[in-house]
Protein backbone atom coordinates (compact mmCIF):
# COMPACT_ATOMS: atom_id res chain seq x y z
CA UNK A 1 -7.44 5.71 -140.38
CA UNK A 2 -6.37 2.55 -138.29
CA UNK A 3 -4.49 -0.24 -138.43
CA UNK A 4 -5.25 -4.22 -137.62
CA UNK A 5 -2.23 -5.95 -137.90
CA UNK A 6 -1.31 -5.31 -141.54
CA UNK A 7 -5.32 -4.40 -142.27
CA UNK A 8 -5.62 -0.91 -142.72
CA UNK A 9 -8.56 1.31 -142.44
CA UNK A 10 -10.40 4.36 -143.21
CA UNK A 11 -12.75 6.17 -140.74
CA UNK A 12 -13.91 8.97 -142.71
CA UNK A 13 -13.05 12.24 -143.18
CA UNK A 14 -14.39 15.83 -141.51
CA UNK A 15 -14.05 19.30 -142.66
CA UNK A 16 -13.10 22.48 -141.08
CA UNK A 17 -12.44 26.05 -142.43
CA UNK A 18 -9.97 27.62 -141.62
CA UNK A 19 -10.19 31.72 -141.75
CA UNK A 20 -7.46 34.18 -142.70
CA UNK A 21 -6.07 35.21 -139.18
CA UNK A 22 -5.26 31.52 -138.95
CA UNK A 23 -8.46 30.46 -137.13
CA UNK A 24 -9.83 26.61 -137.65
CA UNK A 25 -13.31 26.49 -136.99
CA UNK A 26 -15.68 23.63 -136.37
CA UNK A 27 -14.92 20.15 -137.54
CA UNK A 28 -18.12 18.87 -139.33
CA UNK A 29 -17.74 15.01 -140.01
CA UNK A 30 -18.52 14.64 -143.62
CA UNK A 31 -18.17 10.84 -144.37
CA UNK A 32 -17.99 7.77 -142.13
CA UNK A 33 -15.61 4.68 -142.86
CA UNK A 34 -15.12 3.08 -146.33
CA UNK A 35 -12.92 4.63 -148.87
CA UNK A 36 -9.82 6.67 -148.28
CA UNK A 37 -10.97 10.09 -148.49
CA UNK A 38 -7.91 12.26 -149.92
CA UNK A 39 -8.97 13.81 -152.58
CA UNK A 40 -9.99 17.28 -152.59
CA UNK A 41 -10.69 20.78 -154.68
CA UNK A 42 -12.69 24.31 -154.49
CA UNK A 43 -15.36 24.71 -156.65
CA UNK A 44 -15.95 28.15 -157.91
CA UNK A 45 -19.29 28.76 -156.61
CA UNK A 46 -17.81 28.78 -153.06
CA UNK A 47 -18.88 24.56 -152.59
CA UNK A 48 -15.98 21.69 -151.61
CA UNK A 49 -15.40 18.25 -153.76
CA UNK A 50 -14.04 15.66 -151.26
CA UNK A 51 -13.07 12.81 -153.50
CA UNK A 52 -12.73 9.11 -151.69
CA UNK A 53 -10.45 6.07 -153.41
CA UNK A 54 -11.82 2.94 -153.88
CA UNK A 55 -14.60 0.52 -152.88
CA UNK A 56 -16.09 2.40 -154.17
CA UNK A 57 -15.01 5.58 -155.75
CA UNK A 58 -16.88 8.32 -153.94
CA UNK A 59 -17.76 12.41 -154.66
CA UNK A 60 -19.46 14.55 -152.32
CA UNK A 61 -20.03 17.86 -152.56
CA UNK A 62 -20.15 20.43 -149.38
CA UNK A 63 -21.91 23.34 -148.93
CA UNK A 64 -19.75 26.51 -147.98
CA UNK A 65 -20.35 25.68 -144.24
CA UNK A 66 -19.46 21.80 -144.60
CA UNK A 67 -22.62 20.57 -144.79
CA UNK A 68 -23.16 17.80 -147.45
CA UNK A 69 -25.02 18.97 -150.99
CA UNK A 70 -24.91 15.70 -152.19
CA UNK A 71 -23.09 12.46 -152.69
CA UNK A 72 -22.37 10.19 -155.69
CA UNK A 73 -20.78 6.84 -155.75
CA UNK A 74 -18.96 5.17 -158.96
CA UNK A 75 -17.22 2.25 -159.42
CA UNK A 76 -14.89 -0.09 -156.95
CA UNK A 77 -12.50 -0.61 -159.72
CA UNK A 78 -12.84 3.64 -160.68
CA UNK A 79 -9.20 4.53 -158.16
CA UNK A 80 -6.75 7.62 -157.37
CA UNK A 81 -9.50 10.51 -158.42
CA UNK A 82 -8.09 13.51 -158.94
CA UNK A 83 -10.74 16.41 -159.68
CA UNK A 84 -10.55 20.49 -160.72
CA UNK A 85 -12.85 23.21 -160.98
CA UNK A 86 -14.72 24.20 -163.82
CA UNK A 87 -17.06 27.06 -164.61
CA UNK A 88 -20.42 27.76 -162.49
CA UNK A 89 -19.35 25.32 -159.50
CA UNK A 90 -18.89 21.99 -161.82
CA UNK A 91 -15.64 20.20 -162.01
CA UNK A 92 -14.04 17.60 -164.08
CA UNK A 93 -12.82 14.34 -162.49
CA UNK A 94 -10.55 11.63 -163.96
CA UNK A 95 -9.84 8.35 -161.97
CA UNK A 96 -7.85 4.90 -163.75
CA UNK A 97 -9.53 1.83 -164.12
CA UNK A 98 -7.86 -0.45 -160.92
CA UNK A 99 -8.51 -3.41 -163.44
CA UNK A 100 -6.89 -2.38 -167.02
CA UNK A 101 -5.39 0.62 -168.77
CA UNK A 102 -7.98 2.92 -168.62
CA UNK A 103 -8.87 6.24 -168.13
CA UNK A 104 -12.50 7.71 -166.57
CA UNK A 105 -13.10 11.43 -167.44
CA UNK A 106 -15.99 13.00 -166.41
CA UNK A 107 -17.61 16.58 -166.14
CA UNK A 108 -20.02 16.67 -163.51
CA UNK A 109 -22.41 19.91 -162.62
CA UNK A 110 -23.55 21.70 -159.42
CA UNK A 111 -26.15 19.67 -158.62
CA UNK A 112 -24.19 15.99 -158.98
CA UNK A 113 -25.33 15.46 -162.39
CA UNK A 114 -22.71 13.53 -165.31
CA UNK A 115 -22.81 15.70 -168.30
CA UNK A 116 -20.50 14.03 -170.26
CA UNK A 117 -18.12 11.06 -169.83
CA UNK A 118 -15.33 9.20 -171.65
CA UNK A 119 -12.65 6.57 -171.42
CA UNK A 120 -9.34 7.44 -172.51
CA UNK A 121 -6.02 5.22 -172.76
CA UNK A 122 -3.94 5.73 -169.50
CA UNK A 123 -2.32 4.31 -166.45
CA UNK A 124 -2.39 7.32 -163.92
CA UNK A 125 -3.72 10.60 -164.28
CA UNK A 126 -4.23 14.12 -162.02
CA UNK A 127 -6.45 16.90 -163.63
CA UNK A 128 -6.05 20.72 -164.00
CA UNK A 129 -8.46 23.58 -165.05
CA UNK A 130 -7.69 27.15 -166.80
CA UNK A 131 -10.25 29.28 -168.30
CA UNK A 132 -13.16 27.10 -168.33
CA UNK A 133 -11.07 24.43 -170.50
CA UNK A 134 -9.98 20.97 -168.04
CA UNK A 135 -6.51 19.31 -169.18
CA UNK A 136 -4.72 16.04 -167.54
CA UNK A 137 -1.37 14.89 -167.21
CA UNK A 138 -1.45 11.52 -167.77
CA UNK A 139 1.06 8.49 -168.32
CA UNK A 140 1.38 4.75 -170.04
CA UNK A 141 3.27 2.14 -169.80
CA UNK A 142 5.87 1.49 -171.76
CA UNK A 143 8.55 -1.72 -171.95
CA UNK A 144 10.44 -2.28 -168.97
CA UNK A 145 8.23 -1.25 -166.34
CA UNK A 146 8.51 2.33 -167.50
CA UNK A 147 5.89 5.14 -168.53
CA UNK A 148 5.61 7.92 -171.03
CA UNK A 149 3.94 11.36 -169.77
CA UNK A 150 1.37 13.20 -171.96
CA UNK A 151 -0.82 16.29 -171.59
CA UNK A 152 -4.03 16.46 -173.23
CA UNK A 153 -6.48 19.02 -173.09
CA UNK A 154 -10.58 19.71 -173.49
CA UNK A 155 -12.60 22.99 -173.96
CA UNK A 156 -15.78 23.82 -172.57
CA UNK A 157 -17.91 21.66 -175.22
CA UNK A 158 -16.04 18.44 -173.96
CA UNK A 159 -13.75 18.22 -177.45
CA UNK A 160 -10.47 17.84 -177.11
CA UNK A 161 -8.35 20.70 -178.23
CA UNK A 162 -4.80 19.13 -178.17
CA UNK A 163 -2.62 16.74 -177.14
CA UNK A 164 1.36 17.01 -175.90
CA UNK A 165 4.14 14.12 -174.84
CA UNK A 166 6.00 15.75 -171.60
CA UNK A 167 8.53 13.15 -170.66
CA UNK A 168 9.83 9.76 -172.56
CA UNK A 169 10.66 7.00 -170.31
CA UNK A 170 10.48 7.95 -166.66
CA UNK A 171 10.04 4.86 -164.26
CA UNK A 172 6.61 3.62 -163.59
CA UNK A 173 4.88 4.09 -159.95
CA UNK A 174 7.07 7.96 -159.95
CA UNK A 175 5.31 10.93 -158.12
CA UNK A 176 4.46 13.19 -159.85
CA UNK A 177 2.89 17.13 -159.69
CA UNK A 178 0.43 19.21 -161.92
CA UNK A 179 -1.06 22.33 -161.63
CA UNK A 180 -2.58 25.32 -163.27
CA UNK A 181 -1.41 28.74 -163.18
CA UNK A 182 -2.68 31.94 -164.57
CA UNK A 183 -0.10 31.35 -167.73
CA UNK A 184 -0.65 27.61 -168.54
CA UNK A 185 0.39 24.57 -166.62
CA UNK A 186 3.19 23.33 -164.68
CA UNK A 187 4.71 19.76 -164.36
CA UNK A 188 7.05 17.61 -162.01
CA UNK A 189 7.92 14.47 -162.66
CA UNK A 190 10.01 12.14 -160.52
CA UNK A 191 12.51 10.99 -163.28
CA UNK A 192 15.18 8.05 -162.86
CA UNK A 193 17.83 10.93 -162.30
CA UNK A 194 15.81 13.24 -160.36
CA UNK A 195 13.25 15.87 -160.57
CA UNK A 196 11.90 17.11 -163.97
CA UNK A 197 10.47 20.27 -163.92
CA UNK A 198 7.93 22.04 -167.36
CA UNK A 199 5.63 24.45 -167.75
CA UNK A 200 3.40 25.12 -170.53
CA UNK A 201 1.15 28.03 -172.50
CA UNK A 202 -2.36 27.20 -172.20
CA UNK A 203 -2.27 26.03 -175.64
CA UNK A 204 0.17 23.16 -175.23
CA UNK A 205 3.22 24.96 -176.47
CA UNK A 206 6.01 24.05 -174.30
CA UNK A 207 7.93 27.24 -172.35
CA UNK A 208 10.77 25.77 -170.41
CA UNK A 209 11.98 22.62 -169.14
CA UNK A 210 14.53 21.30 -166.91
CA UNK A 211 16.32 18.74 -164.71
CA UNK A 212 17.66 18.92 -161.85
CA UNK A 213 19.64 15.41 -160.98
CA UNK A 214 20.84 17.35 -157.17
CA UNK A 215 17.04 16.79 -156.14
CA UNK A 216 14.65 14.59 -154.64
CA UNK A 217 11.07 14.26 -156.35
CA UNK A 218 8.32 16.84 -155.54
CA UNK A 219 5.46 16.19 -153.57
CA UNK A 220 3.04 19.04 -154.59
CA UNK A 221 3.02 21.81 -156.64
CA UNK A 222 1.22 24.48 -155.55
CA UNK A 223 0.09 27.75 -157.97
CA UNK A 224 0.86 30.86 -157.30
CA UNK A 225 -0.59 33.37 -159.80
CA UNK A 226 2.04 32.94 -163.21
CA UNK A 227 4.69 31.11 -160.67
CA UNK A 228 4.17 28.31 -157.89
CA UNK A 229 5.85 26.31 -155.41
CA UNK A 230 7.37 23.10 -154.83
CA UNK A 231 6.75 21.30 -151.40
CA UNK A 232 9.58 18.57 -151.12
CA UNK A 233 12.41 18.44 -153.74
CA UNK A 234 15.23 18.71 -151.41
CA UNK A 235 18.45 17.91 -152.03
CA UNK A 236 19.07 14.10 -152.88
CA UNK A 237 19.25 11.93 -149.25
CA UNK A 238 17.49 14.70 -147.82
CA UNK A 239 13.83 14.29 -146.86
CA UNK A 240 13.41 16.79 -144.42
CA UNK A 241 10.68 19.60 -145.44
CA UNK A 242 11.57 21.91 -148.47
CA UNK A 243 9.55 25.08 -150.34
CA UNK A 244 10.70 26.27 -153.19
CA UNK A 245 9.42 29.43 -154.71
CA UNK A 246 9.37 29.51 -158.96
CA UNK A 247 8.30 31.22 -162.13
């Protein structure tokens, strides 16, 4: 990316693997200028999904060596993708609506092809997979410029299974974290007092929760077989780097 004054813009994106003795190979550019190309996951037939934001909403997928298997494009107003794996290298994306209160979920094969797609009520979303099943945290707005968190999730036939409220209240425009690990699901929320922290059975049922007021927000969580990490959520006025390790 550049800037222009107070015009920024996106270049494109390239991809490089990087091997287990710590070894980056080749940088293969992928995508030229347009969106903002963040978004990214590994499918489980040993492809890439690079997911770009905005104008419009892109998906490409990459072979193993980088090179491009195909590309998609959605809508300008589709923003903020967030995408997981699924089952025989498809994956399930959800992305808000930049123009109203809405949700875009779809399930999308190997070969680039929508298999099913629906609109759910929401505000801002990020999307998790376990065990062939794809489940979102997602949030609305409530009065006051504040949001409720919810978890919903959908087997492998599209339906969904069930549907859980995480957090009441928290500010609106919060980061926040979700991931899958080999127990359920875990969840960070920025709350007004600091970092809220739950994790979940694969059914919905709720384990544990907690808050921790001494801490700043999280800004990934990472999974770790049953456990995971937290990159960020240092102590409060402190933003230099933090890990934290966590069942």
């Amino acid at each position: 990316m550049h800037a222009d004054g107070k015009n920024i813009y996106f270049d494109g994106a390239s991809f490089a693997r990087l091997s287990s003795n710590g070894k980056l190979g080749a940088a293969r550019q992928v995508a030229g200028e347009g969106p903002d190309y963040k978004g990214f996951a590994a499918l489980t037939d040993g492809h890439f999904l690079v997911l770009g934001d905005q104008s419009p909403m892109v998906v490409i997928n990459l072979n193993p060596d980088g090179s491009i298997a195909w590309r998609r494009t959605f809508s300008s107003s589709w923003v903020l993708p967030s995408a997981t794996a699924l089952e025989n290298g498809s994956s399930c994306i959800v992305s808000p609506d930049y123009k109203r209160a809405v949700l875009h979920l779809i399930w999308i094969d190997k070969y680039g092809g929508v298999r099913h797609r629906e609109d759910l009520a929401g505000n801002r979303s990020a999307a998790a997979g376990y065990n062939g099943s794809s489940t979102l945290l997602y949030s609305r707005h409530a009065a006051g410029y504040r949001s409720d968190y919810f978890m919903t999730s959908f087997d492998r036939k599209f339906n969904r299974v069930w549907t859980v409220r995480v957090l009441d209240s928290a500010f609106s425009g919060g980061v926040y974290g979700f991931a899958a690990v080999t127990d359920g699901y875990v969840v960070a929320i920025q709350a007004e007092d600091g970092l809220f922290l739950a994790k979940y059975a694969s059914m919905g049922a709720l384990i544990w929760s907690a808050a921790d007021t001494s801490r700043e927000h999280a800004d990934f969580v990472v999974p770790s077989g049953d456990g995971f990490y937290l990159i960020g959520a240092g102590p409060k006025g402190q933003f230099s780097l933090h890990v934290i390790r966590a069942r």
